[in-house]
N, C-alpha and C. Protein backbone atom coordinates (compact mmCIF):
# COMPACT_ATOMS: atom_id res chain seq x y z
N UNK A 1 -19.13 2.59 21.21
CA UNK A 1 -19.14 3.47 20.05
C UNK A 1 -19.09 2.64 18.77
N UNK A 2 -19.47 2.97 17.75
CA UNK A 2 -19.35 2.20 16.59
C UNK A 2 -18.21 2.87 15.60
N UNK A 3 -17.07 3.23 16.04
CA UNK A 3 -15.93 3.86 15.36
C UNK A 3 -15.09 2.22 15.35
N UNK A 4 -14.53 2.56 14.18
CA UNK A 4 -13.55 1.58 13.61
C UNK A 4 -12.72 1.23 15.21
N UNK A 5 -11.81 2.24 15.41
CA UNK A 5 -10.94 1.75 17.01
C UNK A 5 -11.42 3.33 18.27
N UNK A 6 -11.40 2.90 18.61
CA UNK A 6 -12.13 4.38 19.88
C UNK A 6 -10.44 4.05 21.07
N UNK A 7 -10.19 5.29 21.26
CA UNK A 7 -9.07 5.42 22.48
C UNK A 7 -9.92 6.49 23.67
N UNK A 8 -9.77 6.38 24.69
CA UNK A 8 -10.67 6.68 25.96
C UNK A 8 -9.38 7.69 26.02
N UNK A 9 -9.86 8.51 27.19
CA UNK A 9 -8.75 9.89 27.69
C UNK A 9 -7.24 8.86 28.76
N UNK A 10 -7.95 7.82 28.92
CA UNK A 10 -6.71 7.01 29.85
C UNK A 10 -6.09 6.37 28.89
N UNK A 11 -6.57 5.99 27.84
CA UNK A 11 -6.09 4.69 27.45
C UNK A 11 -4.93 4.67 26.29
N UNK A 12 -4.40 3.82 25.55
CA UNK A 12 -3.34 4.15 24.59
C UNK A 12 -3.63 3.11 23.19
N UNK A 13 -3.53 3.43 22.24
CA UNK A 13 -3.97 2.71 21.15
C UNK A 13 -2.81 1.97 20.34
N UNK A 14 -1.77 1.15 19.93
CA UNK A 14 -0.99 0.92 19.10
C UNK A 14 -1.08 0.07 18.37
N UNK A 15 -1.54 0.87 16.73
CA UNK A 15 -1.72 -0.07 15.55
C UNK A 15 -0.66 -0.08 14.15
N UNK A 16 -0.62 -1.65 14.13
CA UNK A 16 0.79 -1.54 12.90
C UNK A 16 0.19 -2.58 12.24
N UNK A 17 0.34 -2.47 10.90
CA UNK A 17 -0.33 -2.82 9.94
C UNK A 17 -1.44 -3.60 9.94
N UNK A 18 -2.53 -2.41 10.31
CA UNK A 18 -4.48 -2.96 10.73
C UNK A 18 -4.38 -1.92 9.80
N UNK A 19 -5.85 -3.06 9.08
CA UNK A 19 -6.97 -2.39 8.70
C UNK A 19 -7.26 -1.71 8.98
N UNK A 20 -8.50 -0.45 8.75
CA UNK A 20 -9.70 0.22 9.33
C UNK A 20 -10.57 0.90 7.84
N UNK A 21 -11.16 -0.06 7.65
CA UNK A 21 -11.56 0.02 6.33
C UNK A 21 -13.25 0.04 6.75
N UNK A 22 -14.15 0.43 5.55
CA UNK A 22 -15.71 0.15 5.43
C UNK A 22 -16.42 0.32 6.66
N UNK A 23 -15.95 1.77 7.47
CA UNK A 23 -16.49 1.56 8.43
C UNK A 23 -17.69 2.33 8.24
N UNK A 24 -18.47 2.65 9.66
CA UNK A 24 -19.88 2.85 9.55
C UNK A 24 -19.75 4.47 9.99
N UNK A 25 -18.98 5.00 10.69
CA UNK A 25 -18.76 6.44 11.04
C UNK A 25 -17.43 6.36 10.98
N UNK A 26 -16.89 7.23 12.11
CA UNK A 26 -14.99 7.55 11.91
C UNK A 26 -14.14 6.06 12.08
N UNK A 27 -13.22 6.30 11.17
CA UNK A 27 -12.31 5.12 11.30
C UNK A 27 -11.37 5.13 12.60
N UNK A 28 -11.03 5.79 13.12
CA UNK A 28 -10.33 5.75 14.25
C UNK A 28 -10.74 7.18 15.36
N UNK A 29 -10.60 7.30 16.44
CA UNK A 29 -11.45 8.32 17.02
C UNK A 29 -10.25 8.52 18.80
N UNK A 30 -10.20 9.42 18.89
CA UNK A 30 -8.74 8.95 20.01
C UNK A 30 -8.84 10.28 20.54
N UNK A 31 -9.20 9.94 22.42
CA UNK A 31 -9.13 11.03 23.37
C UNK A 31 -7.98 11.21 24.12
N UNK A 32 -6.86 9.56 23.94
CA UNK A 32 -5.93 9.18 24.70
C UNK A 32 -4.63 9.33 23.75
N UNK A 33 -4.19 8.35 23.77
CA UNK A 33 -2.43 8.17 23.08
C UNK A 33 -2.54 7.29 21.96
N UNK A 34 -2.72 7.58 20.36
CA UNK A 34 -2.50 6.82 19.18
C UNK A 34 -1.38 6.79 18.40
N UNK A 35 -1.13 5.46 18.53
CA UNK A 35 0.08 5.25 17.71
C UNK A 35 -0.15 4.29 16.47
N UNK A 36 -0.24 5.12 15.49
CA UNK A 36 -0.59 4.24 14.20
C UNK A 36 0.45 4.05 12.93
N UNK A 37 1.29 3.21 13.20
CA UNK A 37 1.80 3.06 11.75
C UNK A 37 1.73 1.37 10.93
N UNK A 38 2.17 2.05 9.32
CA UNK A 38 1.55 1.17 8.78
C UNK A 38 -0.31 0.35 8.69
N UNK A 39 -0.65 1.36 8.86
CA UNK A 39 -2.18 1.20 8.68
C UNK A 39 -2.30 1.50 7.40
N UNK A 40 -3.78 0.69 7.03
CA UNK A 40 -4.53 1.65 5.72
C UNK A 40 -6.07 1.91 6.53
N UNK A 41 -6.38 3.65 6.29
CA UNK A 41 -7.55 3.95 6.91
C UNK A 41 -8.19 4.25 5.85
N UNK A 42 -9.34 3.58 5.48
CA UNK A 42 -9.98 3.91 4.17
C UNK A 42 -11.50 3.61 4.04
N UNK A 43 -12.44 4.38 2.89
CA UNK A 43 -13.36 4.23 2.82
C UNK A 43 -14.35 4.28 4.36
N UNK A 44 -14.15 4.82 5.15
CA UNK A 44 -15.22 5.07 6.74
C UNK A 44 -16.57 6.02 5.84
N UNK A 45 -17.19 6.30 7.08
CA UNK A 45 -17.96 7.15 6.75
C UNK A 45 -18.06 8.34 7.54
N UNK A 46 -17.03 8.27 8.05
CA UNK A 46 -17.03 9.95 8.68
C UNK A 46 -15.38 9.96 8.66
N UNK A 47 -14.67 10.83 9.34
CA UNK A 47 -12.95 10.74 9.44
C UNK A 47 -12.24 9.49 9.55
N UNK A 48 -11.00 9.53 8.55
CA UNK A 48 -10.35 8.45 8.73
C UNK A 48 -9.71 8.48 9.96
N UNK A 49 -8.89 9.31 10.92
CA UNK A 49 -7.95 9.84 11.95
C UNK A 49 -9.19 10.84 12.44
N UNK A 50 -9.58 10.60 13.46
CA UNK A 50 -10.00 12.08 14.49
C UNK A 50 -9.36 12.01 16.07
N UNK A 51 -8.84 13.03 16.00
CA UNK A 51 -8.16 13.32 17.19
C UNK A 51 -8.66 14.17 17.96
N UNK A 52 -9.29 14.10 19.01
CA UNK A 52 -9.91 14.98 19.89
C UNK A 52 -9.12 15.85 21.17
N UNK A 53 -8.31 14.83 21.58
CA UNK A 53 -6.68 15.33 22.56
C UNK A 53 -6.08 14.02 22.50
N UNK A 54 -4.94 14.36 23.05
CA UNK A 54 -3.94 13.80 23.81
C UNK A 54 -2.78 13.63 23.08
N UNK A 55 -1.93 12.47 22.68
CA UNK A 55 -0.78 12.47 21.88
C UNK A 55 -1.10 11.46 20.25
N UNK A 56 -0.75 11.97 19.71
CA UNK A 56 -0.80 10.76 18.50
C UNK A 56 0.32 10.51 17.51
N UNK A 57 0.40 9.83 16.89
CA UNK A 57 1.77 9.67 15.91
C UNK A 57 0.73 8.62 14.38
N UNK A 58 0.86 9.29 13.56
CA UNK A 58 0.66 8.32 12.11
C UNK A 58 1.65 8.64 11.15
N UNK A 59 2.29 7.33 10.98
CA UNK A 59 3.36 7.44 10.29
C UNK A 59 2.99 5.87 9.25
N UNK A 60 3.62 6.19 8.14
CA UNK A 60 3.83 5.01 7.24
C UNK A 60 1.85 4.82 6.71
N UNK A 61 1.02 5.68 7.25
CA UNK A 61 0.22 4.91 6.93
C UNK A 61 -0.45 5.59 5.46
N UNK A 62 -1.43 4.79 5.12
CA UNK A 62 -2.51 5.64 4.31
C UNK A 62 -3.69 5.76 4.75
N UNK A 63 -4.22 7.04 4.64
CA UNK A 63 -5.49 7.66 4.66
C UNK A 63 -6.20 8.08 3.45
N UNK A 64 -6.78 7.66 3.09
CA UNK A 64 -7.74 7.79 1.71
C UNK A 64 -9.25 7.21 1.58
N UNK A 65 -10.05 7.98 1.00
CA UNK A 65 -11.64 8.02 0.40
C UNK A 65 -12.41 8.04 1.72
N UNK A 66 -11.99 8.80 2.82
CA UNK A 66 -12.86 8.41 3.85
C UNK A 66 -14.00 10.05 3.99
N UNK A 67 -15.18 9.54 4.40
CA UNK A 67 -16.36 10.84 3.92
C UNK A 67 -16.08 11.97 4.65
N UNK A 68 -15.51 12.25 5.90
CA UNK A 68 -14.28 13.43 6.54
C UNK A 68 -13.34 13.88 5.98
N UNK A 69 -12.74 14.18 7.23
CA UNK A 69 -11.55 14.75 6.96
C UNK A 69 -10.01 13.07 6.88
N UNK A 70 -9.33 12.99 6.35
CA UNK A 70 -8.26 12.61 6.55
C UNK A 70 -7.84 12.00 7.73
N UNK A 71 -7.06 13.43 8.13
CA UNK A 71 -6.52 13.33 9.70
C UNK A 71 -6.79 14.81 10.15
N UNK A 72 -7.89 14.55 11.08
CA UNK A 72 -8.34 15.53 11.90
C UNK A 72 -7.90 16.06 13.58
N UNK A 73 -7.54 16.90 13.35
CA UNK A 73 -6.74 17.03 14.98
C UNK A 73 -7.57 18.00 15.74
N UNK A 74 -8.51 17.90 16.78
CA UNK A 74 -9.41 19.01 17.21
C UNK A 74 -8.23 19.85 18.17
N UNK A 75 -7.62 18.97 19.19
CA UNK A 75 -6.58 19.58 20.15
C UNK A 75 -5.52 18.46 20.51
N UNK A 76 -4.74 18.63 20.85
CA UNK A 76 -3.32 17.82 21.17
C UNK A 76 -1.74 18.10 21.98
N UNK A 77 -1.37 17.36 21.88
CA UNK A 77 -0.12 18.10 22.64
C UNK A 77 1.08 17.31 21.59
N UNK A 78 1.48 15.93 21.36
CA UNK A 78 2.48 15.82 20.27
C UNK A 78 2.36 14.84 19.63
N UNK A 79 1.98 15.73 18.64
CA UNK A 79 1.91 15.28 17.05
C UNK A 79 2.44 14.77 16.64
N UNK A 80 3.10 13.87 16.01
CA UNK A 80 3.72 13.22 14.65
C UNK A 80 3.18 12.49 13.26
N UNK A 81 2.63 13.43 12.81
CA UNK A 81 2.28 13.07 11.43
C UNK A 81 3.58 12.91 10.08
N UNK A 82 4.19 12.10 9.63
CA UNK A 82 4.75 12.05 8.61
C UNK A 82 5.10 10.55 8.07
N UNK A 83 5.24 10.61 6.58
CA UNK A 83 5.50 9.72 5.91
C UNK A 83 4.17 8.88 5.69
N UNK A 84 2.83 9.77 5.25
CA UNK A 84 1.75 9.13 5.00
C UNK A 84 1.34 9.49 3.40
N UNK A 85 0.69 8.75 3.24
CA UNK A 85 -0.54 9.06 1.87
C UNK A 85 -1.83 9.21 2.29
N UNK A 86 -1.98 10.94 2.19
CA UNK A 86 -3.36 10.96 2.34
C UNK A 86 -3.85 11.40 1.47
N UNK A 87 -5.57 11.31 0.95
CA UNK A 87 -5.74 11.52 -0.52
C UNK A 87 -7.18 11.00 -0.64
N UNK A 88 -7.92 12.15 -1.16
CA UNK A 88 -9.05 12.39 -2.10
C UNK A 88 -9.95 12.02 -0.59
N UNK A 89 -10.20 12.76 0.93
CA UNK A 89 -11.23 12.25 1.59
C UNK A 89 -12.29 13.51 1.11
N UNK A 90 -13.17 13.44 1.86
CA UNK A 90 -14.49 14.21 0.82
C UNK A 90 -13.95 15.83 1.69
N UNK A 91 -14.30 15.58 2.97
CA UNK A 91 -14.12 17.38 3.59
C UNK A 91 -12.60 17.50 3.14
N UNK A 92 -11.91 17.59 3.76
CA UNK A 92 -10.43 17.97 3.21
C UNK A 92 -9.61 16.85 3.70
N UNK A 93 -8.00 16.54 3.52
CA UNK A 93 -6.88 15.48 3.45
C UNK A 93 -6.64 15.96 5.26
N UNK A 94 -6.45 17.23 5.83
CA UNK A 94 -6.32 17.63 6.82
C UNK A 94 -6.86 18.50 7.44
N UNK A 95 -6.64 18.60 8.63
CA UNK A 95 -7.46 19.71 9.61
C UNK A 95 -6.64 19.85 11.07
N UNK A 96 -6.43 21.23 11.09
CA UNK A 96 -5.85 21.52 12.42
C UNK A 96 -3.72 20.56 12.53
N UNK A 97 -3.15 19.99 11.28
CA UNK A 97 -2.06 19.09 11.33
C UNK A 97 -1.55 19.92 9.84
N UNK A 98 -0.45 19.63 9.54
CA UNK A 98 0.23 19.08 8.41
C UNK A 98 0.60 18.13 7.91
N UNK A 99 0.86 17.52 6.88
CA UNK A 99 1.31 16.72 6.16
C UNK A 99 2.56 16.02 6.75
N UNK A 100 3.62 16.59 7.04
CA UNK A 100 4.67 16.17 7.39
C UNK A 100 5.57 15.50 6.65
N UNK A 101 7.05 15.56 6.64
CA UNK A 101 8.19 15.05 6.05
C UNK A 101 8.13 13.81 5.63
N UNK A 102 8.09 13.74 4.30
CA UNK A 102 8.02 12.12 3.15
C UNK A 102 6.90 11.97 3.10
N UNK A 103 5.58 12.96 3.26
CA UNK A 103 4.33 12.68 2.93
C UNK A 103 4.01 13.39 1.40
N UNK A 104 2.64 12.26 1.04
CA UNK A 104 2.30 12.38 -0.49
C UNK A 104 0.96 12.32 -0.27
N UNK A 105 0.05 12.69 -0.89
CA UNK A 105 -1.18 13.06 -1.60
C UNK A 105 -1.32 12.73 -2.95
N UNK A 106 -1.38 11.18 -3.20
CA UNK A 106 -1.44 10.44 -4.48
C UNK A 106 -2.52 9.01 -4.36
N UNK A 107 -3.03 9.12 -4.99
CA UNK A 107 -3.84 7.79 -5.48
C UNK A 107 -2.93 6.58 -5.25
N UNK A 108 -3.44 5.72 -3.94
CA UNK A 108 -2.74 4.54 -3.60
C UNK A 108 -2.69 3.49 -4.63
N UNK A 109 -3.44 3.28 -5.60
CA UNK A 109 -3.22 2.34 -6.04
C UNK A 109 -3.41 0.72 -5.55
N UNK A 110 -4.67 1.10 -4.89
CA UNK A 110 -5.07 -0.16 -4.41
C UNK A 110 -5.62 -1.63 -4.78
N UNK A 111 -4.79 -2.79 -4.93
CA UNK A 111 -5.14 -4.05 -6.29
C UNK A 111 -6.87 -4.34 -6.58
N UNK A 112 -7.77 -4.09 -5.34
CA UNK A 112 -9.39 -4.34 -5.88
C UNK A 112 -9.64 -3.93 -4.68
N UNK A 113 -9.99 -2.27 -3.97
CA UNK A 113 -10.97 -1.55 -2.99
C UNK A 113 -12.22 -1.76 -3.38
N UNK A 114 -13.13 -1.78 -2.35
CA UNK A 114 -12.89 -1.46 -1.13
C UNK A 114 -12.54 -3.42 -0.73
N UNK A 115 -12.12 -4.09 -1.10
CA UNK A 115 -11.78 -5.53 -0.83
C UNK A 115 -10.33 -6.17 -0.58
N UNK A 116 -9.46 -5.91 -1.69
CA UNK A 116 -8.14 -6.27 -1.38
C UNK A 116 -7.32 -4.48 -1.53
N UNK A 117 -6.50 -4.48 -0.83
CA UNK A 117 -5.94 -2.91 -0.03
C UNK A 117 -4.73 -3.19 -0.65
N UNK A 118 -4.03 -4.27 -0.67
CA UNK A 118 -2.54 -4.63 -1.45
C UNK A 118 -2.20 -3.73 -2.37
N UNK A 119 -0.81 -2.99 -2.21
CA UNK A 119 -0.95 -2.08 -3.30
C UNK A 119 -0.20 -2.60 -4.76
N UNK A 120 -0.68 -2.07 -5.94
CA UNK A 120 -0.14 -2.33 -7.06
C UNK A 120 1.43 -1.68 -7.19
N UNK A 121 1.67 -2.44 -7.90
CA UNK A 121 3.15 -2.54 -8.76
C UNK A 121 3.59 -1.12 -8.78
N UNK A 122 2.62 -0.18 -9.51
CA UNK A 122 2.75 0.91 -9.93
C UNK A 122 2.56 2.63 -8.76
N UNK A 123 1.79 1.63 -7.82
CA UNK A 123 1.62 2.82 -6.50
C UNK A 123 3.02 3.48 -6.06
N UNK A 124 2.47 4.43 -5.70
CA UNK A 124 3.57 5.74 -5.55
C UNK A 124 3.93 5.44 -3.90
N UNK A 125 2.84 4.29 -3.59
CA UNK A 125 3.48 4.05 -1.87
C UNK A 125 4.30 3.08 -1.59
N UNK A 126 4.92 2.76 -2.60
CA UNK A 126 5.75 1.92 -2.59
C UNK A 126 7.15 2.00 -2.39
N UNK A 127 7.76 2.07 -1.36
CA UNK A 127 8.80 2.44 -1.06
C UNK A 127 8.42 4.10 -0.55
N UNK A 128 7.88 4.14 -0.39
CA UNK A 128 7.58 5.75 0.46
C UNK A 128 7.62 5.87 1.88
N UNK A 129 7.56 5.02 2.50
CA UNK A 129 7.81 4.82 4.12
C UNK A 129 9.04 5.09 4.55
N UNK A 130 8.99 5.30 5.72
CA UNK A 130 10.49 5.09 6.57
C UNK A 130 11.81 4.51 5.96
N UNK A 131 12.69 4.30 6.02
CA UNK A 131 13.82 3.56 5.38
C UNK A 131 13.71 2.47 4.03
N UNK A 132 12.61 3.56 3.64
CA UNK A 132 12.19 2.65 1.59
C UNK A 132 10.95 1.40 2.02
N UNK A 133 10.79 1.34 2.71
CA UNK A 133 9.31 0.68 2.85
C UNK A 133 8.03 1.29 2.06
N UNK A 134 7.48 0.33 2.07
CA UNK A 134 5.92 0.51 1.35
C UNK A 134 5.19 0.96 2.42
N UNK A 135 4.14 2.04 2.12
CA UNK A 135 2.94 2.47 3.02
C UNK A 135 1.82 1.71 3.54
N UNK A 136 1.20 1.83 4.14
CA UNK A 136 -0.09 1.15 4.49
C UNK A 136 0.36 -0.18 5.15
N UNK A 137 -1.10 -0.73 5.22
CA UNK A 137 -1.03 -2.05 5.95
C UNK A 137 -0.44 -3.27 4.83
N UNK A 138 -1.01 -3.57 3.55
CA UNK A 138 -0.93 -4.57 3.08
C UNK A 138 0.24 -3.90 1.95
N UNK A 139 1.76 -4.02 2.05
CA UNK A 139 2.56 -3.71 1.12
C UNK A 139 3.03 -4.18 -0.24
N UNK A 140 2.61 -4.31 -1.48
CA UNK A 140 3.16 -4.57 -2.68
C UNK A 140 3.69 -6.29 -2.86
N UNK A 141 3.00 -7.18 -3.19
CA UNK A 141 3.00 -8.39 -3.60
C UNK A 141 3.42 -9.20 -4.63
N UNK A 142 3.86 -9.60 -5.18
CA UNK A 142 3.91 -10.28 -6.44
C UNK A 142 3.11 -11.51 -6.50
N UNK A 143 2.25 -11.56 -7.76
CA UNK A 143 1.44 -12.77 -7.40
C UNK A 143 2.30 -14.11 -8.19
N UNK A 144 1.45 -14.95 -8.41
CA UNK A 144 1.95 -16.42 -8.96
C UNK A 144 2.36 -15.91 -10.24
N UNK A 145 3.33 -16.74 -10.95
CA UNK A 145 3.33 -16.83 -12.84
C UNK A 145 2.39 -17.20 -13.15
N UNK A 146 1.74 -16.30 -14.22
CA UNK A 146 0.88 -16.77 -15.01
C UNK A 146 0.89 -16.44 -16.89
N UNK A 147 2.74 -15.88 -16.92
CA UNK A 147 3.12 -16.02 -18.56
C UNK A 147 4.46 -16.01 -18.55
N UNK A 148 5.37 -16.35 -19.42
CA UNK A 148 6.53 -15.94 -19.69
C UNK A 148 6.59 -15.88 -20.77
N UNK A 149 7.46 -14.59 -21.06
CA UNK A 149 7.73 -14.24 -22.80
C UNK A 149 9.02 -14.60 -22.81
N UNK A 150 9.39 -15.36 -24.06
CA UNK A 150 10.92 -15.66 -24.31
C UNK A 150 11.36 -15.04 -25.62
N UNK A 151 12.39 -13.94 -25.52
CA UNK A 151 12.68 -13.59 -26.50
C UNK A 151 14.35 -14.26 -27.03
N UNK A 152 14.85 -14.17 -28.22
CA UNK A 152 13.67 -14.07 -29.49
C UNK A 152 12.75 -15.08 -29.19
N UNK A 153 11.53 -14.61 -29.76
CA UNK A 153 10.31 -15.66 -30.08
C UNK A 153 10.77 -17.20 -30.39
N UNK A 154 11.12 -16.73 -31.61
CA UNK A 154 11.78 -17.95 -33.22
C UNK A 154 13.20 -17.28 -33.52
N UNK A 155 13.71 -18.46 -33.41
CA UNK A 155 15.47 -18.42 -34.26
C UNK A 155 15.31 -19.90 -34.59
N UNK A 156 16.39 -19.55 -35.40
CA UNK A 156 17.15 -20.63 -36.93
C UNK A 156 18.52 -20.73 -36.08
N UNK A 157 18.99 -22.05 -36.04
CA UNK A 157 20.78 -22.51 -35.49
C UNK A 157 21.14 -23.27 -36.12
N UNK A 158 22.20 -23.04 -36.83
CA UNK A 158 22.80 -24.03 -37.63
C UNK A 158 23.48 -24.97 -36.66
N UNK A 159 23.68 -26.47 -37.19
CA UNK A 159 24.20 -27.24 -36.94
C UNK A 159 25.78 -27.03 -36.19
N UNK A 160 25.95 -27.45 -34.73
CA UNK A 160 26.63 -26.93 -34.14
C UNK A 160 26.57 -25.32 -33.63
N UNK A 161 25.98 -24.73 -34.16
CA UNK A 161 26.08 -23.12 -33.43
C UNK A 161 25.13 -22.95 -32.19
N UNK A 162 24.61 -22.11 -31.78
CA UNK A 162 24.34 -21.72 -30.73
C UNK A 162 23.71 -20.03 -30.52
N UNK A 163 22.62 -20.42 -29.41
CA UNK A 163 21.67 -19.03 -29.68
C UNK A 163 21.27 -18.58 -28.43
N UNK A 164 21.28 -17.46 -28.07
CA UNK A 164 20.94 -17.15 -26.41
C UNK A 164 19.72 -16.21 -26.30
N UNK A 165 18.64 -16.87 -25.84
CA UNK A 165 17.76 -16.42 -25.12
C UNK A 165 17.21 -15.96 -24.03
N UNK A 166 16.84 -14.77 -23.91
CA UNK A 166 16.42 -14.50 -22.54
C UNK A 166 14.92 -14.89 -22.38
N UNK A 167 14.41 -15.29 -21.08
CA UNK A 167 13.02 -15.52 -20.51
C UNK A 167 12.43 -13.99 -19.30
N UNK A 168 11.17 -13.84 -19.44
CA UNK A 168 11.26 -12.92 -18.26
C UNK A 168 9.63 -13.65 -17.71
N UNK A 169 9.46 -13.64 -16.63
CA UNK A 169 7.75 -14.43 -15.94
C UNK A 169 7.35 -13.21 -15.41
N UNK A 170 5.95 -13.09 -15.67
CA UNK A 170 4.87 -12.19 -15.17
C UNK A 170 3.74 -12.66 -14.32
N UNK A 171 3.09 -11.65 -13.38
CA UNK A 171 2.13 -12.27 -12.86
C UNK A 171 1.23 -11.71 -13.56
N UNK A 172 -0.49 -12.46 -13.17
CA UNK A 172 -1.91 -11.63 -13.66
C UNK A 172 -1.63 -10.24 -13.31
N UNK A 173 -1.10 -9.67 -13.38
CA UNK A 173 -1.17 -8.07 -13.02
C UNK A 173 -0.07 -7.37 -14.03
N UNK A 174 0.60 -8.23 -14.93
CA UNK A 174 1.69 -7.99 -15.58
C UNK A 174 3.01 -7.26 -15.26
N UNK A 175 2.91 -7.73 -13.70
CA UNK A 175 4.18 -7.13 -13.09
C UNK A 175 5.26 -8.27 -13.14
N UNK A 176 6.66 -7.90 -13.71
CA UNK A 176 7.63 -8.90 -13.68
C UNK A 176 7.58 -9.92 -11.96
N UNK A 177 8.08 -10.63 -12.29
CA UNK A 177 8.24 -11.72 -11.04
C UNK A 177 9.89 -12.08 -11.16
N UNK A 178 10.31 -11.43 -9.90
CA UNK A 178 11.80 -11.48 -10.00
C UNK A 178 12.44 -12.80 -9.41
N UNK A 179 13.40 -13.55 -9.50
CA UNK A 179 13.71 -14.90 -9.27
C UNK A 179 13.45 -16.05 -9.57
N UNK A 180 12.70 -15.75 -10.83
CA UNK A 180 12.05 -16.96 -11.88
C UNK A 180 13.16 -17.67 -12.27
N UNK A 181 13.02 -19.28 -12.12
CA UNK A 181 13.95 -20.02 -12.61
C UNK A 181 13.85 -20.63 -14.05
N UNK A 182 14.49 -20.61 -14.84
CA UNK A 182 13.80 -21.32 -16.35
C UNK A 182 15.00 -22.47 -16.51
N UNK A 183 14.21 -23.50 -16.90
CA UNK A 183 15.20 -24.98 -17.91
C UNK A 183 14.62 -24.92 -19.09
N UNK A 184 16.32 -24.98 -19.75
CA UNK A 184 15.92 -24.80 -21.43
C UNK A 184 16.24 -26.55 -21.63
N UNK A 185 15.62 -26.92 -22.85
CA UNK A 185 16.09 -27.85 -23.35
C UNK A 185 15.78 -27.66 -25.28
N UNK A 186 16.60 -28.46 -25.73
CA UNK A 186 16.42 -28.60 -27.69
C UNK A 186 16.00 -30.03 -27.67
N UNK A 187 15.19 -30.30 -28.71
CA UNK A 187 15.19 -31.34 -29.33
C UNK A 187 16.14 -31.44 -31.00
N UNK A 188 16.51 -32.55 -31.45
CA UNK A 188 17.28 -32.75 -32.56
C UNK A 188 16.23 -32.51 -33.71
N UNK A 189 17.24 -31.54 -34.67
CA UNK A 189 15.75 -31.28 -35.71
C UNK A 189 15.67 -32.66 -36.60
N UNK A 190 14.68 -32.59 -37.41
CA UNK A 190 14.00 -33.58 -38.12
C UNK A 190 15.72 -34.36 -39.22
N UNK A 191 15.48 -35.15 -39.18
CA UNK A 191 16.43 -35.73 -40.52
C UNK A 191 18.09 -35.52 -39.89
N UNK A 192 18.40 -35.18 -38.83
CA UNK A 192 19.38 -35.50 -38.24
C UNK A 192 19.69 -36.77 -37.81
């Protein structure tokens, strides 16, 4: 089959933080037992989740922009859908399921789709999972420093006194970077 992952009526599927991105028809397709958390299912070209029977569980993951449905359930026996982001697929977010407990329907916030899936600073899946975890496969990053602002800018110290500055480091994405170390040093002003 040319589906992102295919599960047979025997077989059992268990995916934790995979891909299933840019696919060519359904992103995942399952006659057997799927267990998906922490996935991102995105951008396919037919359903992100199709469930035809048997048991499935998606939890923690995201489902978004896929040309189906979401998460499609034709028939089943036990369900566990919750604690996902599903959002904006073309037919509808669901079919034949609910949403389920700690689930959202928000714009992931993905750092550069359909290419890097990492979610931004500002995504609402961040900490939305299970016990405050981030959703999907690739969870919330901080990249390298690439500024630090030191405030104040400019101060004046008189001879002997003393002035306290704070530093804060950002990455290209202008998200703080927490555990930045800074060394201050003075030089002696002129004519001292």
């Amino acid at each position: 089959t040319s589906n992102g992952a295919y599960v047979s009526s025997s077989g059992t599927l268990n995916l934790d933080h995979t891909l299933v991105v840019n696919g060519s028809t359904t992103g995942i397709q399952s006659y057997g037992t799927l267990n998906a958390t922490y996935d991102t299912i995105s951008y396919n070209s037919g359903a992100g989740v199709d469930i035809e029977q048997g048991t499935f569980t998606v939890q923690n993951s995201i489902v978004t922009n896929n040309s189906g449905y979401g998460i499609y359930r034709y028939t089943s026996t036990g369900t566990t859908v919750d604690h996902n982001d599903v959002w904006t697929n073309s037919t509808a977010n669901y079919y034949n399921v609910t949403a389920g407990t700690g689930s959202i329907s928000s714009n992931p916030f993905f750092v550069n789709p359909p290419s890097d899936f990492h979610l931004q600073s500002s995504s609402l899946c961040r900490g939305a999972g299970t016990s405050g975890t981030d959703l999907g496969a690739l969870p919330f990053q901080v990249g390298p420093i690439t500024r630090v602002t030191v405030n104040p800018s400019a101060t004046t110290v008189t001879a002997g006194g003393t002035a306290t500055f704070t530093a804060q480091a950002y990455d290209a994405s202008n998200t703080p970077v927490p555990g930045a170390t800074f060394t201050w040093s003075a030089t002696s002003a002129a004519g001292s």
